[in-house]
PDB file of N, CA and C in Angstrom:
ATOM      1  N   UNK A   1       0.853  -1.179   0.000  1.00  0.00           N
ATOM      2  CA  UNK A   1       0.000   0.000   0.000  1.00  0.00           C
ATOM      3  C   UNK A   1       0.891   1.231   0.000  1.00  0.00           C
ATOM      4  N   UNK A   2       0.441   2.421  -0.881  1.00  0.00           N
ATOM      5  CA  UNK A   2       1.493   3.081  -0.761  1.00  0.00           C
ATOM      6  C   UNK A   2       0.562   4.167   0.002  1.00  0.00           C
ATOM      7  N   UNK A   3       1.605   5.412   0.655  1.00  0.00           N
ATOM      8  CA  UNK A   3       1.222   5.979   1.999  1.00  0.00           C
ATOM      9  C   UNK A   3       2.007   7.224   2.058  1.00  0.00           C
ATOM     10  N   UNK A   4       1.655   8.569   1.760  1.00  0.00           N
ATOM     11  CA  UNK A   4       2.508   9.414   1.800  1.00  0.00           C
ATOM     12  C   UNK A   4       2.021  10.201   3.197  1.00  0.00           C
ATOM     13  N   UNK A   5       2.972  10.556   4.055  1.00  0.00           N
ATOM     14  CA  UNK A   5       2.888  11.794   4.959  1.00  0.00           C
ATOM     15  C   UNK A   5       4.045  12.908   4.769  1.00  0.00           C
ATOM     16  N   UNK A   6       3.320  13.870   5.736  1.00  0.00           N
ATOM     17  CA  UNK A   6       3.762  14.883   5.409  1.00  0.00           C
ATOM     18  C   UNK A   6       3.371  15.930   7.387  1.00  0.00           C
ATOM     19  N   UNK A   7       4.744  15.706   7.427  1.00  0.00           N
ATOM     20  CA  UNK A   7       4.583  16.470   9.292  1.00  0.00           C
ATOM     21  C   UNK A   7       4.722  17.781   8.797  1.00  0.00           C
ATOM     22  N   UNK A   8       3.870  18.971   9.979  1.00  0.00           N
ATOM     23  CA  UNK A   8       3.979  19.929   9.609  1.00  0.00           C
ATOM     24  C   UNK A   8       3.795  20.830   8.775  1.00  0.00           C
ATOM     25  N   UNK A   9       2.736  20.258   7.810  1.00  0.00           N
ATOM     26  CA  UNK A   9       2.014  20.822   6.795  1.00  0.00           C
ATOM     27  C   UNK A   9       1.293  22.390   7.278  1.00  0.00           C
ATOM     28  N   UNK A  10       1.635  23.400   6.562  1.00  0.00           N
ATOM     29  CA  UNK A  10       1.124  24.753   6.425  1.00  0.00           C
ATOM     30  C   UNK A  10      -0.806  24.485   6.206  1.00  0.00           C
ATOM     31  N   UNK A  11      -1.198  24.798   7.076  1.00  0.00           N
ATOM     32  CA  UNK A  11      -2.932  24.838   6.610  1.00  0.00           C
ATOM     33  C   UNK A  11      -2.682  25.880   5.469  1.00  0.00           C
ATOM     34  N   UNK A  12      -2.409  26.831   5.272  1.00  0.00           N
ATOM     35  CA  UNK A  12      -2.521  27.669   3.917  1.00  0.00           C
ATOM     36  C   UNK A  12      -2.481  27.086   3.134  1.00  0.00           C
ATOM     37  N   UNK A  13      -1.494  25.953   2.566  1.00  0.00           N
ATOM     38  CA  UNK A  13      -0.975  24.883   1.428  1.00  0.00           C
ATOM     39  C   UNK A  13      -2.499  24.203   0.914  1.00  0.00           C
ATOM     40  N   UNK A  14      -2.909  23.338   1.860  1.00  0.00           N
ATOM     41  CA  UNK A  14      -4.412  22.982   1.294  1.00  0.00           C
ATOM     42  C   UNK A  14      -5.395  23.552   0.503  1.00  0.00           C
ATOM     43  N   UNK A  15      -6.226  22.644   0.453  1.00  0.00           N
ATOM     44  CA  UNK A  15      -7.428  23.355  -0.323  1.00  0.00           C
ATOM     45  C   UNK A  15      -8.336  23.553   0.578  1.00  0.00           C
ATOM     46  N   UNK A  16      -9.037  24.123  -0.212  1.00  0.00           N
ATOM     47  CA  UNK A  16     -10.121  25.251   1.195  1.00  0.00           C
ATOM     48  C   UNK A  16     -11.148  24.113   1.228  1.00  0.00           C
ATOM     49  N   UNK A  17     -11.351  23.075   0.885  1.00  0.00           N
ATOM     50  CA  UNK A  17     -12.205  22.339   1.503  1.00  0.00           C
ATOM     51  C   UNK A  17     -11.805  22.074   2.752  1.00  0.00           C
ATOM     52  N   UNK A  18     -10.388  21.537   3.190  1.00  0.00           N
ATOM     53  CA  UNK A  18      -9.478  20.960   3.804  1.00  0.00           C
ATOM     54  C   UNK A  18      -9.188  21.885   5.226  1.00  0.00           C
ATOM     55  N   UNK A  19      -8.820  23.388   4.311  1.00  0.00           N
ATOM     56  CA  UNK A  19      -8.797  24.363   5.730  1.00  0.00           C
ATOM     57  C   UNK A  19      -9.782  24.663   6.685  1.00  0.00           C
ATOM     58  N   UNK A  20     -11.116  24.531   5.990  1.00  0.00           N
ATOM     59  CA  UNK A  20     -12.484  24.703   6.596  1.00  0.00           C
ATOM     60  C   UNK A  20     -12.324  24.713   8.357  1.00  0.00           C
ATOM     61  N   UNK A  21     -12.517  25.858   8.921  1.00  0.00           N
ATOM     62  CA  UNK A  21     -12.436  25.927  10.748  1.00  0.00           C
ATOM     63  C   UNK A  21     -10.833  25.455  11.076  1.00  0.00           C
ATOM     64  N   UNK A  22      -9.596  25.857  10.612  1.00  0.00           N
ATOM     65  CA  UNK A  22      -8.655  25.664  10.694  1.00  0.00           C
ATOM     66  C   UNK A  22      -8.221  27.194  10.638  1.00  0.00           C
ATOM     67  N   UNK A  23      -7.222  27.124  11.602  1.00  0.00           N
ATOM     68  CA  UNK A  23      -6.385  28.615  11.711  1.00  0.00           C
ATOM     69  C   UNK A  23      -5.258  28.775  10.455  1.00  0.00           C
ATOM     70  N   UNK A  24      -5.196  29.802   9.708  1.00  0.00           N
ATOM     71  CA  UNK A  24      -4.459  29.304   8.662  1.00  0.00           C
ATOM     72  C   UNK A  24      -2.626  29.652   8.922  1.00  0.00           C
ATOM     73  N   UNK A  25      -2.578  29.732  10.171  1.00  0.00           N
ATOM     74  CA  UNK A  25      -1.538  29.798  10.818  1.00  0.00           C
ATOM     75  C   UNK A  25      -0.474  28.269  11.161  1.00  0.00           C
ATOM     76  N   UNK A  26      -1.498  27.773  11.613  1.00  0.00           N
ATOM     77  CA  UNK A  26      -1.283  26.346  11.967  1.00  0.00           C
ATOM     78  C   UNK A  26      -0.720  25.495  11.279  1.00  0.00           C
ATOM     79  N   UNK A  27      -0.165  24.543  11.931  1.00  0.00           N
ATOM     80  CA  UNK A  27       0.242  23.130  10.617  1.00  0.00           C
ATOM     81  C   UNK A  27      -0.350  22.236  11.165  1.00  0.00           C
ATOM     82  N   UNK A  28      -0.270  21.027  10.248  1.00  0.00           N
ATOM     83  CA  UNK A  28      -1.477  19.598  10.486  1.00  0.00           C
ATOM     84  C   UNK A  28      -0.162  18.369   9.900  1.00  0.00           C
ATOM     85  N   UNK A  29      -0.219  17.426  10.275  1.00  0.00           N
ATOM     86  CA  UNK A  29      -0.041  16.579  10.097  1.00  0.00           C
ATOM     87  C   UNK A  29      -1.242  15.716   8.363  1.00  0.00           C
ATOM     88  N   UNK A  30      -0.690  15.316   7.630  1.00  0.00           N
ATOM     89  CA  UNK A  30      -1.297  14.944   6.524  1.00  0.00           C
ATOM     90  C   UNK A  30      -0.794  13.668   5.820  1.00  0.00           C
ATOM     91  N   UNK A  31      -1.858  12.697   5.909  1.00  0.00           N
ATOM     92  CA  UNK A  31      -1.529  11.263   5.126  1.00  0.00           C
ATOM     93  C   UNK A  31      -2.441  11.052   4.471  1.00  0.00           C
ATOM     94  N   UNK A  32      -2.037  10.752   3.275  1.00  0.00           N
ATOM     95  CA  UNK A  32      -2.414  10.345   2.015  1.00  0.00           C
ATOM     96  C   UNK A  32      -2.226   8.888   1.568  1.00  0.00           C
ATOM     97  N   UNK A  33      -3.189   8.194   1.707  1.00  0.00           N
ATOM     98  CA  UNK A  33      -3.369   6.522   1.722  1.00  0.00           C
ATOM     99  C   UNK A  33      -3.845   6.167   0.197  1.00  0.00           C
ATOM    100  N   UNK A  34      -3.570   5.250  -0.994  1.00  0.00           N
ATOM    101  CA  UNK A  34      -4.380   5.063  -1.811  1.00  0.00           C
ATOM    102  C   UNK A  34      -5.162   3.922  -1.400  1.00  0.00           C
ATOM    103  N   UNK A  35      -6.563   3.721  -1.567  1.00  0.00           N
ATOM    104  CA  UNK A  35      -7.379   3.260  -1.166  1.00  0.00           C
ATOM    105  C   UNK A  35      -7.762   1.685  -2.249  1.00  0.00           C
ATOM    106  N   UNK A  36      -7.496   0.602  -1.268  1.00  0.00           N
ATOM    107  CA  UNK A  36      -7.374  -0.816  -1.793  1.00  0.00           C
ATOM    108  C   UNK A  36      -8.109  -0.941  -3.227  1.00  0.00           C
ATOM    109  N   UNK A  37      -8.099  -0.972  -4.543  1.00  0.00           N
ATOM    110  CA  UNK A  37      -9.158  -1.616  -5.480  1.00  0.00           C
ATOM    111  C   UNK A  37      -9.101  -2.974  -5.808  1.00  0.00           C
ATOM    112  N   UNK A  38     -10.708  -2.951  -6.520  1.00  0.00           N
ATOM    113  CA  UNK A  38     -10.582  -4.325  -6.801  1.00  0.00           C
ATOM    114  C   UNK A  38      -9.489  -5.020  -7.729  1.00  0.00           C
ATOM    115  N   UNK A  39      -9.334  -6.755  -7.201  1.00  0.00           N
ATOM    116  CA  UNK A  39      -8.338  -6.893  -8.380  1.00  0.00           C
ATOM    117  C   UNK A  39      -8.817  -6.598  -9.954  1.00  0.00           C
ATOM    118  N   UNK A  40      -8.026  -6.545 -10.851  1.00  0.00           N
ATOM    119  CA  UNK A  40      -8.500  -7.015 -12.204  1.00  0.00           C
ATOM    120  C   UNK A  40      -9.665  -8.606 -12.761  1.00  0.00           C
ATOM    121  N   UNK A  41     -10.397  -8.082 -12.939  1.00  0.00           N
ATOM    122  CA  UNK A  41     -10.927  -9.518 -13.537  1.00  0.00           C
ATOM    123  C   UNK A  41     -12.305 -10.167 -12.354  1.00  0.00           C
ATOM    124  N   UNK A  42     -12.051  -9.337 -11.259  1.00  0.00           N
ATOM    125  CA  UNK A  42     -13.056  -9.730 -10.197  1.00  0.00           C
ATOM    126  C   UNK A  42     -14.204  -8.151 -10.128  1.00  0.00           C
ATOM    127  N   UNK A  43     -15.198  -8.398  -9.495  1.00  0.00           N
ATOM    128  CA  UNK A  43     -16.194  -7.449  -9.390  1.00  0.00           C
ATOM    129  C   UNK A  43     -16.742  -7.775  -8.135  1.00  0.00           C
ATOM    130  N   UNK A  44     -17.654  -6.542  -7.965  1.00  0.00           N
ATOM    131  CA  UNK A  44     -18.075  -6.784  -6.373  1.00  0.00           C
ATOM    132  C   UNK A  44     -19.383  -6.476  -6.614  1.00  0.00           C
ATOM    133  N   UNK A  45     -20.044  -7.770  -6.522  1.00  0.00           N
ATOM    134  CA  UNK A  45     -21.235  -7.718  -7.197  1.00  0.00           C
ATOM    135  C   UNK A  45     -22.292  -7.772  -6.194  1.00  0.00           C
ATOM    136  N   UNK A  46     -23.102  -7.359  -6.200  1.00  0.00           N
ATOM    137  CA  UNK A  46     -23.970  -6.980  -5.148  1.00  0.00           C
ATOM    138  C   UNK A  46     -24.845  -8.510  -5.388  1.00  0.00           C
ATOM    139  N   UNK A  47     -25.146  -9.612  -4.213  1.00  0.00           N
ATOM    140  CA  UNK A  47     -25.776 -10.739  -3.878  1.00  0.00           C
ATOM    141  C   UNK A  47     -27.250 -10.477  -3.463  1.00  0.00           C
ATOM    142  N   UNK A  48     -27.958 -11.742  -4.329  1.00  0.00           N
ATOM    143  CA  UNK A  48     -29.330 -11.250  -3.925  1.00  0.00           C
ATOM    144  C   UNK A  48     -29.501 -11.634  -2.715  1.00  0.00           C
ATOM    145  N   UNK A  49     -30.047 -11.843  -2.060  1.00  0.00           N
ATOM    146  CA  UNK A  49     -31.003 -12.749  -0.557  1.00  0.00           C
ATOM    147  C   UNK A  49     -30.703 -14.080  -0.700  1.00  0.00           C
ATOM    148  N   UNK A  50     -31.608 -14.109  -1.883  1.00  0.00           N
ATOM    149  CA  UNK A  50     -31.536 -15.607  -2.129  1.00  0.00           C
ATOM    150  C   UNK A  50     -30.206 -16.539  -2.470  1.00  0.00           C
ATOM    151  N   UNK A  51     -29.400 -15.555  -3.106  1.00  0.00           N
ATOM    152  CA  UNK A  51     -27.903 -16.328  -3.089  1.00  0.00           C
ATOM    153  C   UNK A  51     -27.587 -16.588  -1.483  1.00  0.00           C
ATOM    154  N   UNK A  52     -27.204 -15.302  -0.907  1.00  0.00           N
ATOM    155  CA  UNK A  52     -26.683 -15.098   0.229  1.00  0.00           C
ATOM    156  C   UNK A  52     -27.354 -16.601   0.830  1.00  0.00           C
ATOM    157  N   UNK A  53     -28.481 -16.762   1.198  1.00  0.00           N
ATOM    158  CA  UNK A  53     -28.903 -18.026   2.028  1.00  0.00           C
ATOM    159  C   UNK A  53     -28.672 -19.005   1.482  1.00  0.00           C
ATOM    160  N   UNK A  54     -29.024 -19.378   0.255  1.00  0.00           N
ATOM    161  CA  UNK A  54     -28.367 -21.055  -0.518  1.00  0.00           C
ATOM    162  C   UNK A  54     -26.967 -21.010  -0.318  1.00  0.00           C
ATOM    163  N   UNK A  55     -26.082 -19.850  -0.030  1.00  0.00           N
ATOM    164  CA  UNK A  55     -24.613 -19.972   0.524  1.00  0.00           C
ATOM    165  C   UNK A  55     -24.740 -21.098   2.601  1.00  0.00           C
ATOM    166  N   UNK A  56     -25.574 -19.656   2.507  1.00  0.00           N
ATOM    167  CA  UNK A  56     -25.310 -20.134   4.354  1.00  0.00           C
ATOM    168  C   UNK A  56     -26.023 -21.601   4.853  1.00  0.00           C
ATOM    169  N   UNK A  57     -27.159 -22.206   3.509  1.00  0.00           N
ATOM    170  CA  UNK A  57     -27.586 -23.605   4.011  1.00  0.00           C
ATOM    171  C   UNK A  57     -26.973 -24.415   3.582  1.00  0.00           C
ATOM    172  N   UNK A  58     -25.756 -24.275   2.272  1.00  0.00           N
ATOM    173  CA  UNK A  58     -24.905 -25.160   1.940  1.00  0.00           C
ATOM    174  C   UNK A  58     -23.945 -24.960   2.934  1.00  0.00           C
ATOM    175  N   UNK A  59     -23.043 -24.448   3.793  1.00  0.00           N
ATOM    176  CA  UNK A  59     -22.233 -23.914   5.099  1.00  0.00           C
ATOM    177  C   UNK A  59     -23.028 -25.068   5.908  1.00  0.00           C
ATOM    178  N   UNK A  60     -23.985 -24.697   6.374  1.00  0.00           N
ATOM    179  CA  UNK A  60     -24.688 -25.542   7.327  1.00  0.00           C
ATOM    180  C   UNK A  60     -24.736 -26.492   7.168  1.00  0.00           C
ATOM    181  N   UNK A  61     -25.002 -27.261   5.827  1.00  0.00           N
ATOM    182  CA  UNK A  61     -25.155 -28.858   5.673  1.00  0.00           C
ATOM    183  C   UNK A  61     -23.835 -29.316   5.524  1.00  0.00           C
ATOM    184  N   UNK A  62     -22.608 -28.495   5.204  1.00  0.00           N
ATOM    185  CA  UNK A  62     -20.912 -28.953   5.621  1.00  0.00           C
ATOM    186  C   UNK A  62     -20.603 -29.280   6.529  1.00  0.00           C
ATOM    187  N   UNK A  63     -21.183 -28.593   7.616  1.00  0.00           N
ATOM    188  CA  UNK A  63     -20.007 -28.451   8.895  1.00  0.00           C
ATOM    189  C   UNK A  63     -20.423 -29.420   9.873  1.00  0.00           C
ATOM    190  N   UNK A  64     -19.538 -29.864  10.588  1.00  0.00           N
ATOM    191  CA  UNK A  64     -20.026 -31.320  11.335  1.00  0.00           C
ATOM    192  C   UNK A  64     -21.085 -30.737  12.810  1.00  0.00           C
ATOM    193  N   UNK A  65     -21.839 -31.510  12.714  1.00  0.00           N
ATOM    194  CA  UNK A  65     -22.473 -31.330  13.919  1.00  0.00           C
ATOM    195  C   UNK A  65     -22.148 -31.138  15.643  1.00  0.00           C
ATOM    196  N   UNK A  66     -22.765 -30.283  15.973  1.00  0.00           N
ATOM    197  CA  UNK A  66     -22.085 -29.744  17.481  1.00  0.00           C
ATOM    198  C   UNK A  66     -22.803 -30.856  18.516  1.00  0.00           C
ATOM    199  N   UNK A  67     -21.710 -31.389  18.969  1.00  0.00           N
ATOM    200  CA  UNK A  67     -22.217 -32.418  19.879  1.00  0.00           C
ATOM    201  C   UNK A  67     -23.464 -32.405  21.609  1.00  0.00           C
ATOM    202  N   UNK A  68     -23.970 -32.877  21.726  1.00  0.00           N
ATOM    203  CA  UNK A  68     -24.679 -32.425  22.728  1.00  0.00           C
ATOM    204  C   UNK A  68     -24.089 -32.904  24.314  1.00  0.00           C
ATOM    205  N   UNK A  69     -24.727 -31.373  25.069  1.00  0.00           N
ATOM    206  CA  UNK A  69     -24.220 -31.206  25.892  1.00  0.00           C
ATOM    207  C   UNK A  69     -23.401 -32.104  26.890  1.00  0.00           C
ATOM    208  N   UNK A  70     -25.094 -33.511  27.027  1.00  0.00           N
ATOM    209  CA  UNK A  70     -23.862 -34.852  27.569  1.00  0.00           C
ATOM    210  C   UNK A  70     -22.449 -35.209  27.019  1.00  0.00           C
ATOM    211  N   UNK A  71     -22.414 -35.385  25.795  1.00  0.00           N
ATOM    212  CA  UNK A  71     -21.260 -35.901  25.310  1.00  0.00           C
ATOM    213  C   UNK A  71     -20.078 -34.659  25.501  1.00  0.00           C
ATOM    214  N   UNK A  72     -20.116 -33.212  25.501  1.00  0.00           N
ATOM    215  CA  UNK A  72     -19.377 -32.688  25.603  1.00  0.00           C
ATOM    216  C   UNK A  72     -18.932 -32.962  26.869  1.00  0.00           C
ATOM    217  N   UNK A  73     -20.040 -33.393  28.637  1.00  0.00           N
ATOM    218  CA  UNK A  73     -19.344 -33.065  29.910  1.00  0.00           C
ATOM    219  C   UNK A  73     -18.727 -34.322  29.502  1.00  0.00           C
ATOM    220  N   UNK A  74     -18.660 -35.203  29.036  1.00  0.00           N
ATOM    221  CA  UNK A  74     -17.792 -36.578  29.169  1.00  0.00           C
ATOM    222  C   UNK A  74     -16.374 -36.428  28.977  1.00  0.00           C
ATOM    223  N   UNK A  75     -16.756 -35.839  27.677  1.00  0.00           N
ATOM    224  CA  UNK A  75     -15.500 -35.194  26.785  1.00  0.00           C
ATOM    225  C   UNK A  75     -14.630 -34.364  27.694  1.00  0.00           C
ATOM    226  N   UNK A  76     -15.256 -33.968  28.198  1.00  0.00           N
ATOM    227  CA  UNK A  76     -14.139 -32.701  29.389  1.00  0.00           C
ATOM    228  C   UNK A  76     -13.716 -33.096  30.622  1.00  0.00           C
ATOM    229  N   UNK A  77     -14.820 -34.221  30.794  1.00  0.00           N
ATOM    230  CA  UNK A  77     -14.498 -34.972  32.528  1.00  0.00           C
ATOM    231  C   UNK A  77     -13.236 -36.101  31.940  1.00  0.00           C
ATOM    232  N   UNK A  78     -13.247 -36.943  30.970  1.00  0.00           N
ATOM    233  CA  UNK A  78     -12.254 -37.560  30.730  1.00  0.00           C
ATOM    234  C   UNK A  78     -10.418 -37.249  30.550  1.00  0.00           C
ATOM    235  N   UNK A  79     -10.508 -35.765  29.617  1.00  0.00           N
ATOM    236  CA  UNK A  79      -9.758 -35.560  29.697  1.00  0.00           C
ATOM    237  C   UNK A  79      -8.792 -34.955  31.441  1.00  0.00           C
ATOM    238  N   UNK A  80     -10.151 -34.577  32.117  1.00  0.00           N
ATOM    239  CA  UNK A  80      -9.584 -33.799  33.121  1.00  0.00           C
ATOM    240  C   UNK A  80      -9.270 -34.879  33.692  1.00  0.00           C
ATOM    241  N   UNK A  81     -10.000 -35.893  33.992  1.00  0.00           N
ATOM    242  CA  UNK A  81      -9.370 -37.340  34.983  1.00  0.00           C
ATOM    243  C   UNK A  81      -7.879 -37.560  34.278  1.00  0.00           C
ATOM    244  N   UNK A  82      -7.604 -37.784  33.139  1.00  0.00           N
ATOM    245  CA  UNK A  82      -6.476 -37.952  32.285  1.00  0.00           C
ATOM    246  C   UNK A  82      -4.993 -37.104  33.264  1.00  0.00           C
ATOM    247  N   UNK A  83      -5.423 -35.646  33.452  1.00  0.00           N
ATOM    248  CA  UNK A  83      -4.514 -34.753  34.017  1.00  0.00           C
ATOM    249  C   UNK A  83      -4.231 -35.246  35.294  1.00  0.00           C
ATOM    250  N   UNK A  84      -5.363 -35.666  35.921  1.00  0.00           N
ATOM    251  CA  UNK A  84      -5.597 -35.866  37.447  1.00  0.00           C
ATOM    252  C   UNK A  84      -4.665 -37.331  37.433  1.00  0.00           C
ATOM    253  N   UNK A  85      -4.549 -38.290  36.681  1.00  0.00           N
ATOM    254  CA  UNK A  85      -3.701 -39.542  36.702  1.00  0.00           C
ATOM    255  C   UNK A  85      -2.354 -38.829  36.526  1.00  0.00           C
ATOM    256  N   UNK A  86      -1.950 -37.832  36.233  1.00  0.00           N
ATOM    257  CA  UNK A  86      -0.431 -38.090  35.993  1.00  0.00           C
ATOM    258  C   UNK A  86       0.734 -37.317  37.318  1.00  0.00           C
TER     259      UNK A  86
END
C-alpha cells in the first residue's frame, strides 16, 4: 500500500475544503493513503437474498455437527481425569 505523509504541513498549502475551521496559521499533520481496489478480472457484485442463504444452508449442511451437551461433559471430565492420573 502506498502511503505518503507529510509532518507539519502549512494549513494555507491545502485546499479550502481541507482548511475549513482551521487557523491558517497552523500546521497539520497529513496522510495520504491510496485506497485498496478491486483486483483485475473480479467485481463486487452486489448478492441477492436468495444467493446469500443457498450460501449459508450449503455452510450448514458442511459443517459437522455440534455435539450435545452430555457428550461434551464426558468429553471434558475424561480428559480432566487424564490430568488428574499423571
Amino acid at each position: 500500500m502506498n502511503k505518503i505523509v507529510r509532518d507539519h504541513y502549512p494549513v494555507e498549502n491545502l485546499p479550502a475544503d481541507l482548511r475549513e475551521g482551521l487557523d491558517d496559521q497552523a500546521t497539520v499533520r497529513v496522510v495520504i493513503e491510496v485506497e485498496a481496489a478491486a483486483k483485475p478480472g473480479t467485481s463486487l457484485k452486489r448478492r441477492s437474498v436468495q444467493e446469500t442463504l443457498d450460501d449459508l444452508e450449503r455452510f450448514r449442511r458442511g459443517r459437522i455437527a455440534d455435539p450435545d451437551i452430555g457428550e461434551a461433559v464426558s468429553r471434558i471430565r475424561a480428559l480432566r481425569d487424564e490430568w488428574d492420573d499423571e
